[in-house]
PDB file of N, CA and C in Angstrom:
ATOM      1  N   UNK A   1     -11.971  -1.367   5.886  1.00  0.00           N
ATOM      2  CA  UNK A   1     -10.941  -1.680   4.911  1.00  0.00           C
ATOM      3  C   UNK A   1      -9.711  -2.202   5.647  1.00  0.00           C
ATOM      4  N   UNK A   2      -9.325  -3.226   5.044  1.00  0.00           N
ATOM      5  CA  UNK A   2      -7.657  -3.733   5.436  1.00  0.00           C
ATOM      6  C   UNK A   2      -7.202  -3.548   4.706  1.00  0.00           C
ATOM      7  N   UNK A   3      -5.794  -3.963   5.018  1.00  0.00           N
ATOM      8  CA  UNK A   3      -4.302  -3.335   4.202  1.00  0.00           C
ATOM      9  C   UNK A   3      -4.221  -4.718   4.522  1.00  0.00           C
ATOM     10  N   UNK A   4      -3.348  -5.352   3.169  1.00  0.00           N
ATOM     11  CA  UNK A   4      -2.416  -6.650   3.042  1.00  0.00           C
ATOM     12  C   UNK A   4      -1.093  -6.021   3.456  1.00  0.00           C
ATOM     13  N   UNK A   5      -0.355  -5.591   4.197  1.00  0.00           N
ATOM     14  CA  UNK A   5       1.084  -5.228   4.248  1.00  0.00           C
ATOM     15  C   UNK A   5       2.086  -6.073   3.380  1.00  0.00           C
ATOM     16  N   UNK A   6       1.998  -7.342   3.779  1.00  0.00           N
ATOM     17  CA  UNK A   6       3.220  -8.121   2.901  1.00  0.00           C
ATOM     18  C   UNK A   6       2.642  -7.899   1.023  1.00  0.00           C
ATOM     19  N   UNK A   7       1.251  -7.704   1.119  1.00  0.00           N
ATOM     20  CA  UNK A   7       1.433  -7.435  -0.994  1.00  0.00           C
ATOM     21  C   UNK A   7       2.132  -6.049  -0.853  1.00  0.00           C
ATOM     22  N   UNK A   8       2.303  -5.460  -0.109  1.00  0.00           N
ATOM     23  CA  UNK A   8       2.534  -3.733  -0.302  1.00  0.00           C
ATOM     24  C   UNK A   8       4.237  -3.864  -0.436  1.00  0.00           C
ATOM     25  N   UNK A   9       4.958  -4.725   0.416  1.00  0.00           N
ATOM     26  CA  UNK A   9       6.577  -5.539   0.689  1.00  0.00           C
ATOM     27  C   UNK A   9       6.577  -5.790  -0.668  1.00  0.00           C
ATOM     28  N   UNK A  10       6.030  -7.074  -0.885  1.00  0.00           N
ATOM     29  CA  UNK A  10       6.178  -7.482  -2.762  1.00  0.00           C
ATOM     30  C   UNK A  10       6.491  -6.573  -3.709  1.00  0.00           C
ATOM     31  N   UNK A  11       4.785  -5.890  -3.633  1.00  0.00           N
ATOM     32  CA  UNK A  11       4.887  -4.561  -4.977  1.00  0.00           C
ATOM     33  C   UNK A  11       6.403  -3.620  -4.744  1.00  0.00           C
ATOM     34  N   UNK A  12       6.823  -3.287  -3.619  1.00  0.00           N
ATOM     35  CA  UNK A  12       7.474  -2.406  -2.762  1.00  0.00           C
ATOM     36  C   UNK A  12       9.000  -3.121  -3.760  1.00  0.00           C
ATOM     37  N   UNK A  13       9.296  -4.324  -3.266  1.00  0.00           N
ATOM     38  CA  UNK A  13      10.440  -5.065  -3.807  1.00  0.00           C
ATOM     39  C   UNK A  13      10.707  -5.457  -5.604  1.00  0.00           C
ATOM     40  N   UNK A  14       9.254  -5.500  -5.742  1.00  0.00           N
ATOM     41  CA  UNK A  14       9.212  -6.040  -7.442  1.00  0.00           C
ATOM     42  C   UNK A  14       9.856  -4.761  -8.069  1.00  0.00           C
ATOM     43  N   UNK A  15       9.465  -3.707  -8.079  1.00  0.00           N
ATOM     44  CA  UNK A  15       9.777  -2.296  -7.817  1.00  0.00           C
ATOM     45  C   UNK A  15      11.738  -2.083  -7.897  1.00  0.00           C
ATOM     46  N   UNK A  16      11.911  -3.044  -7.002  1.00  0.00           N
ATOM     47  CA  UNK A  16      13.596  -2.199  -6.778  1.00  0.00           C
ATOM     48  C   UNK A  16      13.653  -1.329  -5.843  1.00  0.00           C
ATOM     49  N   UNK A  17      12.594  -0.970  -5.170  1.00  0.00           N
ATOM     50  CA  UNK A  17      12.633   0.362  -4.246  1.00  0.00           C
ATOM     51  C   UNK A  17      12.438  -0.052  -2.737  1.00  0.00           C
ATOM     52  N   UNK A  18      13.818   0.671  -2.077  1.00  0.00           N
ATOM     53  CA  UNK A  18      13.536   0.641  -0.890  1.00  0.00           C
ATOM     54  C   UNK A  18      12.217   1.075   0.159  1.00  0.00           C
ATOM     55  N   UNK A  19      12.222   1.319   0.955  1.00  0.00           N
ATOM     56  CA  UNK A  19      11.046   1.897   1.822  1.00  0.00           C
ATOM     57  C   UNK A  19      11.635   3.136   1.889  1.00  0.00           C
ATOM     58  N   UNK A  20      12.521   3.756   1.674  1.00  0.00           N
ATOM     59  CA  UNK A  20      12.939   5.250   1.757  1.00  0.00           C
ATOM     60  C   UNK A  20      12.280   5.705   0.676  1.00  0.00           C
ATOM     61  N   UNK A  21      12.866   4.912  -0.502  1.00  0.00           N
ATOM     62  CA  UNK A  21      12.559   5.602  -1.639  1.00  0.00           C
ATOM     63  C   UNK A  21      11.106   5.637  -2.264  1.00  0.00           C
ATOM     64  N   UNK A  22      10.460   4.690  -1.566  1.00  0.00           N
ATOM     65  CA  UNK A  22       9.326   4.500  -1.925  1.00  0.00           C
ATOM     66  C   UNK A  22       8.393   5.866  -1.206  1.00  0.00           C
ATOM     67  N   UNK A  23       8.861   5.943  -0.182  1.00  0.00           N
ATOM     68  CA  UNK A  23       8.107   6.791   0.924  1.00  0.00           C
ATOM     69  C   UNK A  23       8.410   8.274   0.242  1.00  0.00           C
ATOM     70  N   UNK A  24       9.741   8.425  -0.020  1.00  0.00           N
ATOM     71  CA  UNK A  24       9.574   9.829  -1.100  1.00  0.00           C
ATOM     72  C   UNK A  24       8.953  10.193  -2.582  1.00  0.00           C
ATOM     73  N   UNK A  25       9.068   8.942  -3.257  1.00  0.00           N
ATOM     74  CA  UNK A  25       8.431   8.609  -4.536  1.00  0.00           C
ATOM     75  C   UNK A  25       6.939   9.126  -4.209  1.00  0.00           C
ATOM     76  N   UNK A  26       6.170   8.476  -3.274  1.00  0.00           N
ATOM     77  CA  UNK A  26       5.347   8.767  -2.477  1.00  0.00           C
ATOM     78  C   UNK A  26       4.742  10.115  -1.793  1.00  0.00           C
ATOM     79  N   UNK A  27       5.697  10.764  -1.447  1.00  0.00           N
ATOM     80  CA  UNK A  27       5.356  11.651  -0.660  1.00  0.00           C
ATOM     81  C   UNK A  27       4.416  11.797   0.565  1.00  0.00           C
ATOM     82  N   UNK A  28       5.234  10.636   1.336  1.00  0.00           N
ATOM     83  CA  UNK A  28       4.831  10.398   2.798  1.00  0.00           C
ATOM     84  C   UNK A  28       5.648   9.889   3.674  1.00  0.00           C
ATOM     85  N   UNK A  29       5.684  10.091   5.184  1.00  0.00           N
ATOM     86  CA  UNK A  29       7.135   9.727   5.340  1.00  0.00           C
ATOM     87  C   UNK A  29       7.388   8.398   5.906  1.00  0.00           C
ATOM     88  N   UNK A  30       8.703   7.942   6.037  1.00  0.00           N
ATOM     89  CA  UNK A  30       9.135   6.829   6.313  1.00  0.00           C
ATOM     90  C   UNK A  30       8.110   6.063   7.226  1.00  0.00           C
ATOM     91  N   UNK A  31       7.510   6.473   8.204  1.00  0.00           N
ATOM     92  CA  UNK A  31       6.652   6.129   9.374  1.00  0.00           C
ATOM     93  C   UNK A  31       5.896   5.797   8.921  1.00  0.00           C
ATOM     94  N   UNK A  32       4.431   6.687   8.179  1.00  0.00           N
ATOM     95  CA  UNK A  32       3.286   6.012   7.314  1.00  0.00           C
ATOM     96  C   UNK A  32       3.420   5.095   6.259  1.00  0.00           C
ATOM     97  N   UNK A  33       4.542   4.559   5.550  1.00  0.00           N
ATOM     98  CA  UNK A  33       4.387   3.467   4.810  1.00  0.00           C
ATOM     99  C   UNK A  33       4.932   2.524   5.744  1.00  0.00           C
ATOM    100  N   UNK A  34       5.892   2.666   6.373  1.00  0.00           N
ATOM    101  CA  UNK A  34       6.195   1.299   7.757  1.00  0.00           C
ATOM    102  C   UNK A  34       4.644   0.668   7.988  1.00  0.00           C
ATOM    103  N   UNK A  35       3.918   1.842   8.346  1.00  0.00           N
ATOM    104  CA  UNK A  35       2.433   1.364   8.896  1.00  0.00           C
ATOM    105  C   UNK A  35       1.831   0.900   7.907  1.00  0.00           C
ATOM    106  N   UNK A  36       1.636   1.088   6.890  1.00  0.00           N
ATOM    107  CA  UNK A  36       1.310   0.253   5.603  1.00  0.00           C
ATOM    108  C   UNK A  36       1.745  -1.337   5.035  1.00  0.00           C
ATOM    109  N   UNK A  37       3.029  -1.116   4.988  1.00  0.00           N
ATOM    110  CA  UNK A  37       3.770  -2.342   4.823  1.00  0.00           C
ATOM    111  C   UNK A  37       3.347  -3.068   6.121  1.00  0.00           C
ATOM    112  N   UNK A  38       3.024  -2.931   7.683  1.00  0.00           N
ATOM    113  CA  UNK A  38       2.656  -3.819   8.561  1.00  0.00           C
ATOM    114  C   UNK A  38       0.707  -3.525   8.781  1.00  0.00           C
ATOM    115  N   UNK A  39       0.762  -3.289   7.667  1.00  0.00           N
ATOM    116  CA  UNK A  39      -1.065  -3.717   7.586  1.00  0.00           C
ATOM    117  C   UNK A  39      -1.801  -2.617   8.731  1.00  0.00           C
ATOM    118  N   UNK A  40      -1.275  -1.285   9.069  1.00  0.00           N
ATOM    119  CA  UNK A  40      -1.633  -0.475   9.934  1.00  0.00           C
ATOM    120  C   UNK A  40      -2.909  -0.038   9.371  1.00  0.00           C
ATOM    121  N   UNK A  41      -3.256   1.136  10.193  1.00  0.00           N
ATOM    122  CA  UNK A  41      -4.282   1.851   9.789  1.00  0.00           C
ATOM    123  C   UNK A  41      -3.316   3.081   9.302  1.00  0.00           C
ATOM    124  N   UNK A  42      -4.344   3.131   7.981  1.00  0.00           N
ATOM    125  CA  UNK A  42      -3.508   5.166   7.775  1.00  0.00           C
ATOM    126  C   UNK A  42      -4.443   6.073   7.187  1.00  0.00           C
ATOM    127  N   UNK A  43      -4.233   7.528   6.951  1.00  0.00           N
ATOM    128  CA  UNK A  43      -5.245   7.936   6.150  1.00  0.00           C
ATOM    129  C   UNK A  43      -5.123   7.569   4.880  1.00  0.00           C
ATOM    130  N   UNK A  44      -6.428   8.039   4.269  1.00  0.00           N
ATOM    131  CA  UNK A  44      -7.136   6.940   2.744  1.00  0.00           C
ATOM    132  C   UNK A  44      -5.886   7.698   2.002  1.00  0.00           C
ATOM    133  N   UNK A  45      -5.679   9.080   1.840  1.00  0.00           N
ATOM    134  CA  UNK A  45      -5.034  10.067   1.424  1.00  0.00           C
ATOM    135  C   UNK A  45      -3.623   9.726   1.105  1.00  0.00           C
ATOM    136  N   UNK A  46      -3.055   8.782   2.274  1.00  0.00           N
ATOM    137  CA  UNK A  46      -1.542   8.691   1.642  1.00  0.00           C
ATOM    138  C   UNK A  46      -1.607   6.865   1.648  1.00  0.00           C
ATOM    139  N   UNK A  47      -2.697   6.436   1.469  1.00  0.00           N
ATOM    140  CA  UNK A  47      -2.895   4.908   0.844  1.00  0.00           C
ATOM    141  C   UNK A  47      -2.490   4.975  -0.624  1.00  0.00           C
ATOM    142  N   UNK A  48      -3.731   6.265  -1.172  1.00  0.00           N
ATOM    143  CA  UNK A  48      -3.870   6.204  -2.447  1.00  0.00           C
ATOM    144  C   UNK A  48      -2.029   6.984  -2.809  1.00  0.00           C
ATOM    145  N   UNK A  49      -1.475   7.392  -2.018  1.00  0.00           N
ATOM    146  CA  UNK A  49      -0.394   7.674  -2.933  1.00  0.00           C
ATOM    147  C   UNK A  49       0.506   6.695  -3.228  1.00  0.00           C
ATOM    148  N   UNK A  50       0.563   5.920  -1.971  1.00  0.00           N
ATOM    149  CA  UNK A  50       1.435   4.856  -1.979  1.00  0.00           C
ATOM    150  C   UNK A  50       1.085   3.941  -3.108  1.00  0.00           C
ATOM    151  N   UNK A  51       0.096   3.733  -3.242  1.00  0.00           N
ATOM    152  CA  UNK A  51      -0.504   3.055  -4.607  1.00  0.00           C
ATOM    153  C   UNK A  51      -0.426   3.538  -5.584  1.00  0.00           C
ATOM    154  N   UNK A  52      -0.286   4.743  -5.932  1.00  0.00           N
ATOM    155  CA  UNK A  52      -0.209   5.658  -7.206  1.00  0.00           C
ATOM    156  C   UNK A  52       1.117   5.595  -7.461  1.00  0.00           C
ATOM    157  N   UNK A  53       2.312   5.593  -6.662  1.00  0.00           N
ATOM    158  CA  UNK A  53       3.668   5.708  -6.560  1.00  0.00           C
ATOM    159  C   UNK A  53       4.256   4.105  -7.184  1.00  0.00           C
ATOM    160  N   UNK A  54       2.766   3.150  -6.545  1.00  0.00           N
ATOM    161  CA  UNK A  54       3.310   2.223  -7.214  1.00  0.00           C
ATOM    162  C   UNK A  54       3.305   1.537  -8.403  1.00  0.00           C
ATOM    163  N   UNK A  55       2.263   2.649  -9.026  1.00  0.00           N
ATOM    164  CA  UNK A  55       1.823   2.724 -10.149  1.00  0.00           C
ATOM    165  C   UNK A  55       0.606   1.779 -10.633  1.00  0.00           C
ATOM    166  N   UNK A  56      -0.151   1.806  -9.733  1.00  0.00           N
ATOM    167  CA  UNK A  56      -1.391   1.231  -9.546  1.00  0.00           C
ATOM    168  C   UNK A  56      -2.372   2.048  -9.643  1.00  0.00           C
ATOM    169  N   UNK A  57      -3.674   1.581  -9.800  1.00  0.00           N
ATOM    170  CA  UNK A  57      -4.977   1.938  -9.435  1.00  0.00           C
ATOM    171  C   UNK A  57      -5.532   1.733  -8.520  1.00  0.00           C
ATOM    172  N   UNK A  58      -6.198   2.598  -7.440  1.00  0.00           N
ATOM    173  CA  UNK A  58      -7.141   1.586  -6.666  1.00  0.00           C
ATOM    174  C   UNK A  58      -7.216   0.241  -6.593  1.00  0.00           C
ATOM    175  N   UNK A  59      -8.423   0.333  -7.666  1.00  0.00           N
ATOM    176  CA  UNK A  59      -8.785  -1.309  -8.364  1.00  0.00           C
ATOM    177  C   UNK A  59      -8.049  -1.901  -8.859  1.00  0.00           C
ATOM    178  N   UNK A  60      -7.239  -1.716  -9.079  1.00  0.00           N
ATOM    179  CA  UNK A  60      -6.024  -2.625  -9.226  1.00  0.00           C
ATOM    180  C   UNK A  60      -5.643  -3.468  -8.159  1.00  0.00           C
ATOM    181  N   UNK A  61      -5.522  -2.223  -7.451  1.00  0.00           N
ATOM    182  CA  UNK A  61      -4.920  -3.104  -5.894  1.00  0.00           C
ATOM    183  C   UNK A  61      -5.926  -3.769  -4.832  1.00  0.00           C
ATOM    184  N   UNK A  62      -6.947  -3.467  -5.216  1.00  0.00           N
ATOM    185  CA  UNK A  62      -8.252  -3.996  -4.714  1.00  0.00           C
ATOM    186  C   UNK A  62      -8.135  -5.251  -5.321  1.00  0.00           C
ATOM    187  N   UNK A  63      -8.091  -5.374  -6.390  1.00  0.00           N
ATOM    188  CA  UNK A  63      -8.356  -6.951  -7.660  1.00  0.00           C
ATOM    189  C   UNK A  63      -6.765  -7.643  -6.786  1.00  0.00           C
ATOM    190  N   UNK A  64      -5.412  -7.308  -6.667  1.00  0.00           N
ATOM    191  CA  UNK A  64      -4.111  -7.850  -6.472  1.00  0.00           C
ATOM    192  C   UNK A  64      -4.268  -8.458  -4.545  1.00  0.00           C
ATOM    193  N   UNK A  65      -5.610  -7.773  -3.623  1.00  0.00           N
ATOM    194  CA  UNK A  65      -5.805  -8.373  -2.655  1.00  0.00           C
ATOM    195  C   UNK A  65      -4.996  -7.282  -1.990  1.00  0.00           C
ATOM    196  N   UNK A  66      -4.237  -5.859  -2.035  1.00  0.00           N
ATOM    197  CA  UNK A  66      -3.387  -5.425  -1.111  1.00  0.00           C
ATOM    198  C   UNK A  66      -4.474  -4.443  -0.275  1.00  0.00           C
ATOM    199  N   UNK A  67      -5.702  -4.164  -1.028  1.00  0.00           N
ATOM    200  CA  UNK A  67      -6.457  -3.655   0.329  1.00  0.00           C
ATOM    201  C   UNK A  67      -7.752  -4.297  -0.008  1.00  0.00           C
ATOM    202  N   UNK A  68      -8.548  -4.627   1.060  1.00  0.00           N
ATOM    203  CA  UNK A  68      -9.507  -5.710   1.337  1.00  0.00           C
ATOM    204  C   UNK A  68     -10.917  -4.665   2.008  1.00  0.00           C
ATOM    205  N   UNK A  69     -12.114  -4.717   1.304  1.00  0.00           N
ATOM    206  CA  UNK A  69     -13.125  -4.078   1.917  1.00  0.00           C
ATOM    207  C   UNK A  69     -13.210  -5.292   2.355  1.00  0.00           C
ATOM    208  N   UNK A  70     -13.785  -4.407   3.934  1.00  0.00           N
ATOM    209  CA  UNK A  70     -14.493  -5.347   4.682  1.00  0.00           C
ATOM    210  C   UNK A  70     -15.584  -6.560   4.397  1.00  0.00           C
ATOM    211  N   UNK A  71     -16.447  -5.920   4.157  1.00  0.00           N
ATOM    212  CA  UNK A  71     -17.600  -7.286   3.188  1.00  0.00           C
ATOM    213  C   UNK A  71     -17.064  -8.071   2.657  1.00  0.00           C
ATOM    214  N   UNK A  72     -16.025  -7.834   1.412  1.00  0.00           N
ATOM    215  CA  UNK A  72     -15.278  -8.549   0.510  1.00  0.00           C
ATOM    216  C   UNK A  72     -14.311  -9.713   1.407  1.00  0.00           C
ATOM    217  N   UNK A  73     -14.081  -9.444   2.732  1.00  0.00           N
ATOM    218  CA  UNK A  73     -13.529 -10.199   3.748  1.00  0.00           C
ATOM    219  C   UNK A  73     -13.971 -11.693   3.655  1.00  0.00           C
ATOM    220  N   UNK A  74     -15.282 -11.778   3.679  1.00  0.00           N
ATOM    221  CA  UNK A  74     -15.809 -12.942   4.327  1.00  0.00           C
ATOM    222  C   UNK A  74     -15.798 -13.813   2.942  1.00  0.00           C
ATOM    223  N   UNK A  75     -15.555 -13.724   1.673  1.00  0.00           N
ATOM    224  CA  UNK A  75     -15.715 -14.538   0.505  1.00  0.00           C
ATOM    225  C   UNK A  75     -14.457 -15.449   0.796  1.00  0.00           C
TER     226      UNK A  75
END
């Protein structure tokens, strides 16, 4: 799985919300969404919050391109 970082910036900005606030909205800290927003690796665990915080689904964000299964790569 990849992370799009810059859709995570977008959603992050469309939002109004800083990366502080997002990261508490969240409940993860400043560091693990940095790594998110730059397409890091993180656990699945505070992916899905960051996505939940952003008021997404999974599949949502799967369909919007911000995380990419591998297979799904090569289309």
């Amino acid at each position: 799985m990849k992370i799009n970082g810059s859709s995570f910036v977008k959603a992050r900005e469309s939002h109004l919300l800083g990366v502080l606030e997002l990261a508490n909205k969240a409940d993860v800290t400043f560091k693990t969404l940095s790594r998110v927003e730059k397409g890091q690796s993180v656990k699945l665990v505070s992916l899905r919050k960051v996505i939940k915080a952003l008021g997404l689904t999974i599949e949502e964000a799967m369909a919007k391109r911000m995380i990419i299964m591998e297979n799904d790569d090569k289309k």
